[in-house]
C-alpha atoms as a PDB file:
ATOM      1  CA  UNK A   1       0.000   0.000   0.000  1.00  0.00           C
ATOM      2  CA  UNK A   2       1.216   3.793  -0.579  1.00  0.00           C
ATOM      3  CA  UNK A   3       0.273   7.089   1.138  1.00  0.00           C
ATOM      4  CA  UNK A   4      -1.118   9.853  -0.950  1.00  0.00           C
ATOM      5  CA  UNK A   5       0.046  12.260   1.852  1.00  0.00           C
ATOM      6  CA  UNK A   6       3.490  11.758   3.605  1.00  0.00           C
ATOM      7  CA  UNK A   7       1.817  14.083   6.714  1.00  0.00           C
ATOM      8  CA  UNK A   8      -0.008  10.373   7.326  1.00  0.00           C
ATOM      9  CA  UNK A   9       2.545   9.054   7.341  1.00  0.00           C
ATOM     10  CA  UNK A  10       2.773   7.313  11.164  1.00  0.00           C
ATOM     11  CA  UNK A  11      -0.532   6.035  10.415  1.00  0.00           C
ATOM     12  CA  UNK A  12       0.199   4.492   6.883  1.00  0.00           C
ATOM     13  CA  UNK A  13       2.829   2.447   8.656  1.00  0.00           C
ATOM     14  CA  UNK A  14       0.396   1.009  11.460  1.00  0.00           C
ATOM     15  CA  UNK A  15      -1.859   0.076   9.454  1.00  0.00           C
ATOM     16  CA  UNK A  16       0.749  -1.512   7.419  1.00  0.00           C
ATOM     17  CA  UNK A  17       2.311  -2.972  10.342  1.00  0.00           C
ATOM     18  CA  UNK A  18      -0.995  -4.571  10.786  1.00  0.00           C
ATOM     19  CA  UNK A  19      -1.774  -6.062   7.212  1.00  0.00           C
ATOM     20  CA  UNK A  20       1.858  -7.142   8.139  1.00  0.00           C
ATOM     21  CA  UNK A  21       0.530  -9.178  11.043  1.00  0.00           C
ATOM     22  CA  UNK A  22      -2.001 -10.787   8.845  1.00  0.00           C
ATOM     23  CA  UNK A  23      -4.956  -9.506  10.953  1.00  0.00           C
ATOM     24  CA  UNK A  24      -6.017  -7.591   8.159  1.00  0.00           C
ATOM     25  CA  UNK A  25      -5.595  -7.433   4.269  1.00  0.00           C
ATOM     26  CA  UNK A  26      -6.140  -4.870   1.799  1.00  0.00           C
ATOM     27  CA  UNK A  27      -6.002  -6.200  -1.642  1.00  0.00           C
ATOM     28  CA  UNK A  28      -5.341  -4.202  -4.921  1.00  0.00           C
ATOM     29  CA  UNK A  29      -9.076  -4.689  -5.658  1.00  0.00           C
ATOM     30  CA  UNK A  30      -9.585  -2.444  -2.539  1.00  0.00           C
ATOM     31  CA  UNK A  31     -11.174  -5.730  -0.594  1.00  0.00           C
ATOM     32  CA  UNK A  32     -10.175  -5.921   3.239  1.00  0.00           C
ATOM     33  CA  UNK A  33     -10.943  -9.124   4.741  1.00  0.00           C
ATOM     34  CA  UNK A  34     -10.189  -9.393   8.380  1.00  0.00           C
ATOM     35  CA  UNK A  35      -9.092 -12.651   9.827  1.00  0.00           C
ATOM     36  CA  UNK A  36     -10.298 -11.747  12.864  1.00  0.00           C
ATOM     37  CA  UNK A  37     -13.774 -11.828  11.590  1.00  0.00           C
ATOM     38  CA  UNK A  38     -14.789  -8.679  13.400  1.00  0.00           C
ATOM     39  CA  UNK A  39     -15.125  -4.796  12.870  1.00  0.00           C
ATOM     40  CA  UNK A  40     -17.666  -2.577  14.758  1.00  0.00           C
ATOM     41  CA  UNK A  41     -18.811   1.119  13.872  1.00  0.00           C
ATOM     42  CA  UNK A  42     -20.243   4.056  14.989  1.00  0.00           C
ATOM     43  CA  UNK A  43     -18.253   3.578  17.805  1.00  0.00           C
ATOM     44  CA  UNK A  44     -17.761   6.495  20.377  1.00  0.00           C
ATOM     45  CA  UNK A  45     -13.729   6.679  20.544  1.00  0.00           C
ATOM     46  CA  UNK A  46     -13.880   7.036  24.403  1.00  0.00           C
ATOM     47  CA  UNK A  47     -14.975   3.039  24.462  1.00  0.00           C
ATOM     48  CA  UNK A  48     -12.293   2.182  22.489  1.00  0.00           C
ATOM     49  CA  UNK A  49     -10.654  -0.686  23.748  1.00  0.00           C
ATOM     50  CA  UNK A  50      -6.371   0.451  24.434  1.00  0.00           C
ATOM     51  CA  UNK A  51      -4.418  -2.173  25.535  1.00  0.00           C
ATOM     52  CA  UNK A  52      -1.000  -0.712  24.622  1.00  0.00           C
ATOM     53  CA  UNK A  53       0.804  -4.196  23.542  1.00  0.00           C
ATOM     54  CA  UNK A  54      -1.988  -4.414  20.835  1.00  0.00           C
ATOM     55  CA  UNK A  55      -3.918  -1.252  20.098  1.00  0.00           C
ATOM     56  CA  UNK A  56      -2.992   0.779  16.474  1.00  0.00           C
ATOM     57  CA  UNK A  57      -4.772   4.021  17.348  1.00  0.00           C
ATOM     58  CA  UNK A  58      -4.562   6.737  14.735  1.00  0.00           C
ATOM     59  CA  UNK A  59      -3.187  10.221  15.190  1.00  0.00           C
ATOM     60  CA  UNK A  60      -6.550  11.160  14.721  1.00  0.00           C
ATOM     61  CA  UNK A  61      -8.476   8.862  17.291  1.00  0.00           C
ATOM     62  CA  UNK A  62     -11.377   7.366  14.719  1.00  0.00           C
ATOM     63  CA  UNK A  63     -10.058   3.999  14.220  1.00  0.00           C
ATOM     64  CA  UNK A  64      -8.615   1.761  16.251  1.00  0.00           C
ATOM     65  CA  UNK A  65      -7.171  -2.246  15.157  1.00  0.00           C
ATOM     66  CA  UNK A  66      -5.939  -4.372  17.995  1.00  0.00           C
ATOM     67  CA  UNK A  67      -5.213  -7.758  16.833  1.00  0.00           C
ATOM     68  CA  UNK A  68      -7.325  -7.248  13.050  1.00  0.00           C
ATOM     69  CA  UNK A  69     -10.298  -6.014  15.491  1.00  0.00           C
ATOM     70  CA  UNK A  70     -11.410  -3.082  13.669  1.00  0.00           C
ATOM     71  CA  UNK A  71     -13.519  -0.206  15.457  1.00  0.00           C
ATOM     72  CA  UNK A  72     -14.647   3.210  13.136  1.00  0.00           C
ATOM     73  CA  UNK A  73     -16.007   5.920  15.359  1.00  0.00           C
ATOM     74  CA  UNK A  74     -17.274   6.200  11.201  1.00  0.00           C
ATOM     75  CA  UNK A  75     -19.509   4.088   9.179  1.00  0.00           C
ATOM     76  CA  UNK A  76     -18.355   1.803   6.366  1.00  0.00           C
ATOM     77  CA  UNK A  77     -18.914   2.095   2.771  1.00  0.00           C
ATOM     78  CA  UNK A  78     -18.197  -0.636   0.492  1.00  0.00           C
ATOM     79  CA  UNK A  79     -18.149  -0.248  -3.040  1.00  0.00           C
ATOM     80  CA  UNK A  80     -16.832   3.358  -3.581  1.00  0.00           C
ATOM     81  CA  UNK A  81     -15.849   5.044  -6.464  1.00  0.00           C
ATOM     82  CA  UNK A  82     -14.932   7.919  -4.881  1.00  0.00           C
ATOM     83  CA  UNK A  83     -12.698   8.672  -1.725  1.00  0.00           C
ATOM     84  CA  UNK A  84     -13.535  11.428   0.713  1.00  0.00           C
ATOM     85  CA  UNK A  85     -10.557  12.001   3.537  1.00  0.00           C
ATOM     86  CA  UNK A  86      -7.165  12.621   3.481  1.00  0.00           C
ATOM     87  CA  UNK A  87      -5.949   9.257   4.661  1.00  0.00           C
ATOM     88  CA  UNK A  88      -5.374   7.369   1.355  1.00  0.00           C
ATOM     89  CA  UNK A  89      -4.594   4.161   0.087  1.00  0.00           C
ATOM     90  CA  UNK A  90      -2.826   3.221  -3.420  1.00  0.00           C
ATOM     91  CA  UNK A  91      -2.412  -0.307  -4.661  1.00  0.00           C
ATOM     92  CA  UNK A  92       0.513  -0.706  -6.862  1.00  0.00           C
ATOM     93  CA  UNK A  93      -0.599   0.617  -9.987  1.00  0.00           C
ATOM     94  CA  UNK A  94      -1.243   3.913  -7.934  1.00  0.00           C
ATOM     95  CA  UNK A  95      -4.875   3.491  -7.736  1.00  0.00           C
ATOM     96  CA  UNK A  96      -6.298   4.775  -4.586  1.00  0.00           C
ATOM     97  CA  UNK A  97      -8.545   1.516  -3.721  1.00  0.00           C
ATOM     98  CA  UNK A  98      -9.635   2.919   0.170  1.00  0.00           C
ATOM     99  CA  UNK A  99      -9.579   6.071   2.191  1.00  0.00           C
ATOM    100  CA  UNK A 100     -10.432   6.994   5.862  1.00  0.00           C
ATOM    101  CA  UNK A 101     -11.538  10.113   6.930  1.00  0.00           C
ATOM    102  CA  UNK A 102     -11.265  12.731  10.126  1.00  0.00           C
ATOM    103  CA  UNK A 103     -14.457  11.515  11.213  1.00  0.00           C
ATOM    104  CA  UNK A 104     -13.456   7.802  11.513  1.00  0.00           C
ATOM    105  CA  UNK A 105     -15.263   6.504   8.189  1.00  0.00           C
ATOM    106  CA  UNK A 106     -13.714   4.073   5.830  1.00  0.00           C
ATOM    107  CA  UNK A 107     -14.125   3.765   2.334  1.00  0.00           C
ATOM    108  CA  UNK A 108     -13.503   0.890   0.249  1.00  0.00           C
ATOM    109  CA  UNK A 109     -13.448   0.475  -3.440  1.00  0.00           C
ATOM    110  CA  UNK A 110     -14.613  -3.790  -2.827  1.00  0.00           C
ATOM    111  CA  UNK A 111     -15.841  -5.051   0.020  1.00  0.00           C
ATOM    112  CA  UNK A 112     -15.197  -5.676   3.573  1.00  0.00           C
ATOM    113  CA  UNK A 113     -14.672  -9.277   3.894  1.00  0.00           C
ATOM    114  CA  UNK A 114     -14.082 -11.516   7.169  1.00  0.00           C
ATOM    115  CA  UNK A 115     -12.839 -15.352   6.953  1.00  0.00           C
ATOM    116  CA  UNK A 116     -15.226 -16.884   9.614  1.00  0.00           C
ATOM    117  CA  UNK A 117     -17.385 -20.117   9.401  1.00  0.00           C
ATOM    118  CA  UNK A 118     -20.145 -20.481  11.452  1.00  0.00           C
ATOM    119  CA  UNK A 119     -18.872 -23.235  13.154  1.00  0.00           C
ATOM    120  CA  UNK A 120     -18.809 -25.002  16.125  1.00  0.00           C
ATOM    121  CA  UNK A 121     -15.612 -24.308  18.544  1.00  0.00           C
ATOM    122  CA  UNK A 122     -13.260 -26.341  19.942  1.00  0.00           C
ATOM    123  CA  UNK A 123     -12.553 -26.254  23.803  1.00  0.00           C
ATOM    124  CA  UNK A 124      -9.161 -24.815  23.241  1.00  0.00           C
ATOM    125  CA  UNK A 125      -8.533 -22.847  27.399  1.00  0.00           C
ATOM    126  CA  UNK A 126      -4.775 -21.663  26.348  1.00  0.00           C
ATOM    127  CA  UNK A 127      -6.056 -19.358  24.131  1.00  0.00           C
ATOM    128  CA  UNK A 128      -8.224 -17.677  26.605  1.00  0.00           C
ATOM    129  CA  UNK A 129      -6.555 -18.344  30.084  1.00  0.00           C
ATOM    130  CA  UNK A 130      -2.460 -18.000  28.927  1.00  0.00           C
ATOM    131  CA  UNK A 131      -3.113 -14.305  27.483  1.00  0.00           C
ATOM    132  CA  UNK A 132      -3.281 -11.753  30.188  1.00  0.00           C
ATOM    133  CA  UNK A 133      -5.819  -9.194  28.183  1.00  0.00           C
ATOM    134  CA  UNK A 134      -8.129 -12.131  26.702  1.00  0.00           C
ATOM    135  CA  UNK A 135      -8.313 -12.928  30.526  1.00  0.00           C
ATOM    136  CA  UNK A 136      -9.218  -9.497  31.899  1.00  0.00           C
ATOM    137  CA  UNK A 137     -11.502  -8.549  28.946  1.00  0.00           C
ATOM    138  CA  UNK A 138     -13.282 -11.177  27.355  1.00  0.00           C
ATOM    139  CA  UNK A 139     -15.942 -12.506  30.064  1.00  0.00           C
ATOM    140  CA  UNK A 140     -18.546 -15.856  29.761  1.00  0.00           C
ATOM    141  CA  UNK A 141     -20.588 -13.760  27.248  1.00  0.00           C
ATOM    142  CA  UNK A 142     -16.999 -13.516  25.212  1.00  0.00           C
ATOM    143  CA  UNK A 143     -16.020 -17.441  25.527  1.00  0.00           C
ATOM    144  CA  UNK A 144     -19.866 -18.278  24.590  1.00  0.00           C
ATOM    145  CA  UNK A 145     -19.614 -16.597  21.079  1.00  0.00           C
ATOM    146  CA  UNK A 146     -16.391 -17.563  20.746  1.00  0.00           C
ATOM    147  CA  UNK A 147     -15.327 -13.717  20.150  1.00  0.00           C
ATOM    148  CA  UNK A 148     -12.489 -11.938  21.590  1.00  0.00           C
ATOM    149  CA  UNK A 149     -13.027  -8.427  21.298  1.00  0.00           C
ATOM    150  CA  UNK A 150     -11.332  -6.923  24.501  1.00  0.00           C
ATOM    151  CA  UNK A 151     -14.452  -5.421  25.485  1.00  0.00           C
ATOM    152  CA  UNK A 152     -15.992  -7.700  28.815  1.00  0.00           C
ATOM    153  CA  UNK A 153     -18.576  -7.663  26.163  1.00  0.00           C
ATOM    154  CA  UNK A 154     -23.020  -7.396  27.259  1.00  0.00           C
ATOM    155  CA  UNK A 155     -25.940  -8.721  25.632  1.00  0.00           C
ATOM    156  CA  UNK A 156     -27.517  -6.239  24.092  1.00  0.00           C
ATOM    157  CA  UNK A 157     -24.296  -3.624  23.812  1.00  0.00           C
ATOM    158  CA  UNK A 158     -23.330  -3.979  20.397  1.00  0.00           C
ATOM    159  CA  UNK A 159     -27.375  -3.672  19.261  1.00  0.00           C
ATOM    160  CA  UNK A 160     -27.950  -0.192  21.174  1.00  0.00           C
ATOM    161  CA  UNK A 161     -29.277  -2.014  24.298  1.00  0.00           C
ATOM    162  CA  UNK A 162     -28.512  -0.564  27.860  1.00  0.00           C
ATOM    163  CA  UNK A 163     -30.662  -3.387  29.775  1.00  0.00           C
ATOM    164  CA  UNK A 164     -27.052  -5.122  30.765  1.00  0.00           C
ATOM    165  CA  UNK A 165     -26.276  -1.730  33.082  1.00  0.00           C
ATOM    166  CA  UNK A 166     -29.759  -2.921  34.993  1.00  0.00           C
ATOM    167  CA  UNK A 167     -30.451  -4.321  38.346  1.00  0.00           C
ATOM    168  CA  UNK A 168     -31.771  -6.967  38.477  1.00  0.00           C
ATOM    169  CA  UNK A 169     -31.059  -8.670  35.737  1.00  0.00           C
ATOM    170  CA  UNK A 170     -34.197 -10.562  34.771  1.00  0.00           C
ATOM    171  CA  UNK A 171     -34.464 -13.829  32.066  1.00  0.00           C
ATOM    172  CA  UNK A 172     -36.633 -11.679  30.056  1.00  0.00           C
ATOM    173  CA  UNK A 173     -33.836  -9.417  29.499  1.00  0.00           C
ATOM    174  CA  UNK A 174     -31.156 -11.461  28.845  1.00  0.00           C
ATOM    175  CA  UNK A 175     -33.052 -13.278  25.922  1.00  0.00           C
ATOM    176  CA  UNK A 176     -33.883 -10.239  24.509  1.00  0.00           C
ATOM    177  CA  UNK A 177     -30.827  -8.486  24.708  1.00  0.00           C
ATOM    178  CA  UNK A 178     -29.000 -11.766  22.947  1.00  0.00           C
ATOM    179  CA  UNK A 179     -31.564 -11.851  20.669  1.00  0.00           C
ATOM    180  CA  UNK A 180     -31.087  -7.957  19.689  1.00  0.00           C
ATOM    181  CA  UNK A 181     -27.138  -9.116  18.738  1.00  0.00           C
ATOM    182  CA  UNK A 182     -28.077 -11.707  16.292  1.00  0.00           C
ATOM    183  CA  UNK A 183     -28.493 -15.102  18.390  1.00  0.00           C
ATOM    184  CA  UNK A 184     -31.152 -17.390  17.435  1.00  0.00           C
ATOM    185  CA  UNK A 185     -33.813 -18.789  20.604  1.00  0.00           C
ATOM    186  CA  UNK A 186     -33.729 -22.661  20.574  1.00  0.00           C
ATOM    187  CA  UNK A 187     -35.992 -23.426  24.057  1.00  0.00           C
ATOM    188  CA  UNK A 188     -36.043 -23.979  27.346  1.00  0.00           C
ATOM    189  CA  UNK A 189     -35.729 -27.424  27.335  1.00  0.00           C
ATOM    190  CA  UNK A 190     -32.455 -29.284  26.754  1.00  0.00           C
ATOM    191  CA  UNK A 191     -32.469 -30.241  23.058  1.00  0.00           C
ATOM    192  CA  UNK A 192     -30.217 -32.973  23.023  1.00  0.00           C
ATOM    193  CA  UNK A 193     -26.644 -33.812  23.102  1.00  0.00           C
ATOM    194  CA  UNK A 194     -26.383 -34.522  19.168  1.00  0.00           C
ATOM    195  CA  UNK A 195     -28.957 -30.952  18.478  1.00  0.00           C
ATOM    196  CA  UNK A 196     -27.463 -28.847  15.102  1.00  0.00           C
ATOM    197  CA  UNK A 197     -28.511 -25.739  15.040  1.00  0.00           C
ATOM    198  CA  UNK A 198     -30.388 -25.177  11.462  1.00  0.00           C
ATOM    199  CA  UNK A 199     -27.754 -22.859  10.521  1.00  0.00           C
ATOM    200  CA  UNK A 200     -24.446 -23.912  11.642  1.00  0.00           C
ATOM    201  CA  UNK A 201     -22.576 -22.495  14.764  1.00  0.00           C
ATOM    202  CA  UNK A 202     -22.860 -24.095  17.908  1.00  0.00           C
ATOM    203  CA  UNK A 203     -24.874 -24.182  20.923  1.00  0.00           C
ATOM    204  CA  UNK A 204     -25.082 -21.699  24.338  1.00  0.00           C
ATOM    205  CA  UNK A 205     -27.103 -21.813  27.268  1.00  0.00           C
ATOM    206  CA  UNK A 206     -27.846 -18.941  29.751  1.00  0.00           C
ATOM    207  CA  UNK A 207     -28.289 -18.501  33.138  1.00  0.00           C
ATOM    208  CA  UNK A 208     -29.324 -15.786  35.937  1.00  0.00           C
ATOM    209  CA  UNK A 209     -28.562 -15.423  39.588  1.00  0.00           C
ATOM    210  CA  UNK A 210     -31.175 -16.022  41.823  1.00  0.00           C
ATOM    211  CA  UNK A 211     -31.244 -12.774  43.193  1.00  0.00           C
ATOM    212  CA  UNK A 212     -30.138 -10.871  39.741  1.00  0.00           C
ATOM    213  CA  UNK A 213     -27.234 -10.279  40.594  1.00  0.00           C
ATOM    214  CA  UNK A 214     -25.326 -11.780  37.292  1.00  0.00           C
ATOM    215  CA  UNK A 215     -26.063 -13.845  34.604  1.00  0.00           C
ATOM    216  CA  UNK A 216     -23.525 -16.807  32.800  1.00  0.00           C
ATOM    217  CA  UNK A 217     -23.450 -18.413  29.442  1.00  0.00           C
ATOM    218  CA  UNK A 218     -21.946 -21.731  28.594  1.00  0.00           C
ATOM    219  CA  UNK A 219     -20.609 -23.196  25.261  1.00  0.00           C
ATOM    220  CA  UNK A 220     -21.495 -26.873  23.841  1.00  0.00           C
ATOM    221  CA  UNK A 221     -17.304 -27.317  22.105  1.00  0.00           C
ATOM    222  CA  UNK A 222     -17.094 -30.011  19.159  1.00  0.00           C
ATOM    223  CA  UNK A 223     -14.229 -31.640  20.310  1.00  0.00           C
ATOM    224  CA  UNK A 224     -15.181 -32.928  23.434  1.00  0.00           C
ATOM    225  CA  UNK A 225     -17.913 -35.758  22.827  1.00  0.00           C
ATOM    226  CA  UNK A 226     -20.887 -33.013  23.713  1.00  0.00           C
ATOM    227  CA  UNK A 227     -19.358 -31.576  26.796  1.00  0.00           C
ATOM    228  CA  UNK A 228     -19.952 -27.791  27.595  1.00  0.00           C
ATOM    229  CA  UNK A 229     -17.483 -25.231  28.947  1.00  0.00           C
ATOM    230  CA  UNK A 230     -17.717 -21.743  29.949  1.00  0.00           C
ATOM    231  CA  UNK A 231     -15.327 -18.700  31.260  1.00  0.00           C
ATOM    232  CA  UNK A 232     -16.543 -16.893  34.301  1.00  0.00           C
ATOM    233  CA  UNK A 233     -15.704 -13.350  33.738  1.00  0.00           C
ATOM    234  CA  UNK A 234     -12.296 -12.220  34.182  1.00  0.00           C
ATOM    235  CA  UNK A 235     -10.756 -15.767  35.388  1.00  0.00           C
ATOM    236  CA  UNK A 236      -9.653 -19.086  33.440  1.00  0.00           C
ATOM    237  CA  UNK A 237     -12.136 -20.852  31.048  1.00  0.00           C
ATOM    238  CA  UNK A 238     -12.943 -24.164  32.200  1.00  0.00           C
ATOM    239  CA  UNK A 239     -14.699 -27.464  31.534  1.00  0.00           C
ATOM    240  CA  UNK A 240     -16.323 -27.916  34.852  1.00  0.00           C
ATOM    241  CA  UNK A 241     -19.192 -27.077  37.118  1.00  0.00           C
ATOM    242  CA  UNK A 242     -19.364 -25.520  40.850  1.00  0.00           C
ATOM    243  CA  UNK A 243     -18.786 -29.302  41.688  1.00  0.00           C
ATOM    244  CA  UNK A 244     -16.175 -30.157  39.706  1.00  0.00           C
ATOM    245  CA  UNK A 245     -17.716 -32.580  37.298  1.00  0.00           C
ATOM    246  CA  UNK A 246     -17.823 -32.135  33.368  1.00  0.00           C
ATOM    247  CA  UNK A 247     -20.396 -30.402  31.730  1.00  0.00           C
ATOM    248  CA  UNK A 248     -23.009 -32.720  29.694  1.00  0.00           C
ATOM    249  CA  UNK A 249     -25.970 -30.719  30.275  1.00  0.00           C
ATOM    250  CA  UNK A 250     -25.777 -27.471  31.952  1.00  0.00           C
ATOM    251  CA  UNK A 251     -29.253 -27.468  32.700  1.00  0.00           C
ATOM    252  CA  UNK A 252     -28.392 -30.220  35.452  1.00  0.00           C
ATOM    253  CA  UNK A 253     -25.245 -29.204  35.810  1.00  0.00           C
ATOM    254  CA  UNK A 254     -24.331 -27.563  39.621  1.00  0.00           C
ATOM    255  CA  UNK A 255     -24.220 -23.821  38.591  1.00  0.00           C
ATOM    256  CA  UNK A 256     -24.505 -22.638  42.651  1.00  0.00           C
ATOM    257  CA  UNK A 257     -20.792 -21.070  42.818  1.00  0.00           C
ATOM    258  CA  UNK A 258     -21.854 -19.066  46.146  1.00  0.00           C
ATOM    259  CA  UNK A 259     -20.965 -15.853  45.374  1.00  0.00           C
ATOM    260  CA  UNK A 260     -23.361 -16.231  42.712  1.00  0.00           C
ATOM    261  CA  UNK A 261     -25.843 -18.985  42.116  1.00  0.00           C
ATOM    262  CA  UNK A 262     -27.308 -19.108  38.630  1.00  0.00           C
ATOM    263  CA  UNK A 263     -30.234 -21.291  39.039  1.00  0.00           C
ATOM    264  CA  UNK A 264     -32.482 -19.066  36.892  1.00  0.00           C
ATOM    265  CA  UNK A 265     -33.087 -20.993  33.186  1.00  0.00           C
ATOM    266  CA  UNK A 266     -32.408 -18.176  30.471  1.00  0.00           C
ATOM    267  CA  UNK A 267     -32.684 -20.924  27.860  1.00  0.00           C
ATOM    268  CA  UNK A 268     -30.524 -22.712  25.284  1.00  0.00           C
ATOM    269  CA  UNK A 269     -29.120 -20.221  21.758  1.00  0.00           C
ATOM    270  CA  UNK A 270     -27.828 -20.961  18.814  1.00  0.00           C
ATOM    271  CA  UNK A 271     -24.798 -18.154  17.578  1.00  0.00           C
ATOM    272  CA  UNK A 272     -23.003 -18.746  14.342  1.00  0.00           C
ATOM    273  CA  UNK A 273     -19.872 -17.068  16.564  1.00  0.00           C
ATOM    274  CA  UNK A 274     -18.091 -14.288  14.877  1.00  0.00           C
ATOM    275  CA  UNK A 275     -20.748 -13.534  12.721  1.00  0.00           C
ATOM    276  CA  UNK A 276     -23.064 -12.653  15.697  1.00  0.00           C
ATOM    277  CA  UNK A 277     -23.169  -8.737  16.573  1.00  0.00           C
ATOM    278  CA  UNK A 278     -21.044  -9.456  20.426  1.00  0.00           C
ATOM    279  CA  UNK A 279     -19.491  -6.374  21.770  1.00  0.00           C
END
C-alpha cells in the first residue's frame, strides 16, 4: 500500500504494520478481509478498547485495530468510487482503492470481507486463560460466542441495548438483549446432546442469579464428545461445574458457585460465533 500524503505518514505504517501481522488485508481490488472476523462502527472513541501491547490508534483517534479487530467511530462504505478524507490508500498501480476520513469513516473500493465459518468451537482454554488481556476482557458472554473483542462484552451492547447496566437482571432481558445481537432462541428445554442448530454455529445456554445479581453463558465445544465449557468473567475458562464434574448438560449441571448462584433458566441459543453482533 502507498500514502497519498506523507503528513499520514505514522498512520500508513500502522496500518501496514498490521496487514503485516495478517490480521487484516487490503487487496489491490480495494477488498479488506479481516481474519479476525470482526469490525464494529459508529463507535464512540472514548470506548475504544487500548491495551498498549496491541492497540494501532490513529493520530486522529477514529479507528482503532488491535489484533485485526477493527472499530470506526465512522460508518463503512463498500463499493466506492470515490474517496472522501485525506488518509489514502494506493495499490501498486497507484490506484487509490480505500480512504479513511477525520471523522473515523472508511471507504472501500470492494468489500469488507471476514474469513469466519459459522462453526462449532473447539474447547481450546490456552487461548483464553495463557493471554493476560483475553483474561481481563473477554468474560462468559466472550467465551460463549467464541469472540475476543477486549471489550468484557453485554448482551444487548453492540445492538444499542442498555438493559445489561440494569439491576436486576431478569431472564426476560437477557433473551432479549441476545436476541437484539443476532443469536437465534432454541428453548427452554435441553435439546439434546447430538442438536445442530439449522444454521451452523454451535450451541449456548444462559443462566441468571437467583437474586439478579449476574447472569452466565456456557458453550457446547465439538471436540469434546458433547461436553460444555464456559469462562466466568475475568478468570480461566474451564470445563467444569461448581462441583467439579464435566459439563453434559448445563441445565443439570451444579451452577450454585456461592458468590453467585445461577439457578435461573435463560434458555438454550444458537450463535453462528463471529458472525453474531457481540461487543
Amino acid at each position: 500500500m502507498q500514502e497519498s500524503l506523507l503528513s499520514h505518514a505514522a498512520d500508513i505504517m500502522k496500518f501496514t504494520s498490521s496487514l503485516s501481522r495478517g490480521s487484516a488485508i487490503l487487496n489491490d481490488a480495494g477488498r479488506l478481509t479481516l481474519t479476525s472476523k470482526r469490525y464494529f462502527q459508529n463507535v464512540n472513541s472514548a470506548t475504544f478498547p487500548s491495551f498498549a501491547p496491541l492497540a494501532l490508534s490513529f493520530s486522529n483517534n477514529t479507528v482503532d485495530i488491535i489484533d485485526g479487530f477493527v472499530f470506526l467511530q465512522g460508518s463503512l462504505y463498500q463499493n466506492q468510487t470515490s474517496f472522501p478524507g485525506n488518509l489514502k490508500f494506493a495499490n501498486a498501480s497507484n490506484q487509490t482503492v480505500a480512504s479513511m476520513t477525520d471523522a473515523g469513516a472508511l471507504y472501500l473500493k470492494s468489500t469488507l470481507a471476514t474469513g469466519s465459518a459459522c462453526t462449532s468451537p473447539p474447547y481450546e482454554p490456552n487461548l483464553w486463560n495463557n493471554d493476560y488481556d483475553i483474561l481481563l476482557e473477554d468474560n462468559c458472554y466472550n467465551y460463549g460466542n467464541n469472540q475476543i473483542t477486549y471489550t468484557f462484552a453485554q448482551p444487548g451492547r453492540a445492538s444499542g441495548k442498555g438493559d445489561w447496566m440494569t439491576i436486576p437482571i431478569t431472564v426476560s432481558m437477557v433473551k432479549t438483549d441476545a436476541l437484539s445481537d443476532g443469536i437465534t432462541w432454541v428453548g427452554l428445554n435441553f435439546p439434546g446432546s447430538g442438536y445442530t442448530c439449522p444454521n451452523g454455529g454451535h450451541l449456548i445456554f444462559a443462566a441468571v442469579d437467583i437474586d439478579g445479581k449476574d447472569y452466565h453463558w456456557y458453550r457446547r465445544d465439538n471436540n469434546t464428545g458433547g461436553k460444555w465449557s464456559h469462562k466466568p468473567g475475568n478468570t480461566a475458562a474451564t470445563d467444569v461445574d461448581a462441583s467439579g464434574n464435566q459439563i453434559t448438560n448445563p441445565l443439570t449441571a451444579n451452577r450454585n458457585y456461592v458468590i453467585y448462584n445461577y439457578s435461573q433458566n435463560a434458555g438454550f441459543y444458537c450463535t453462528c460465533g463471529n458472525n453474531a453482533n457481540v461487543r
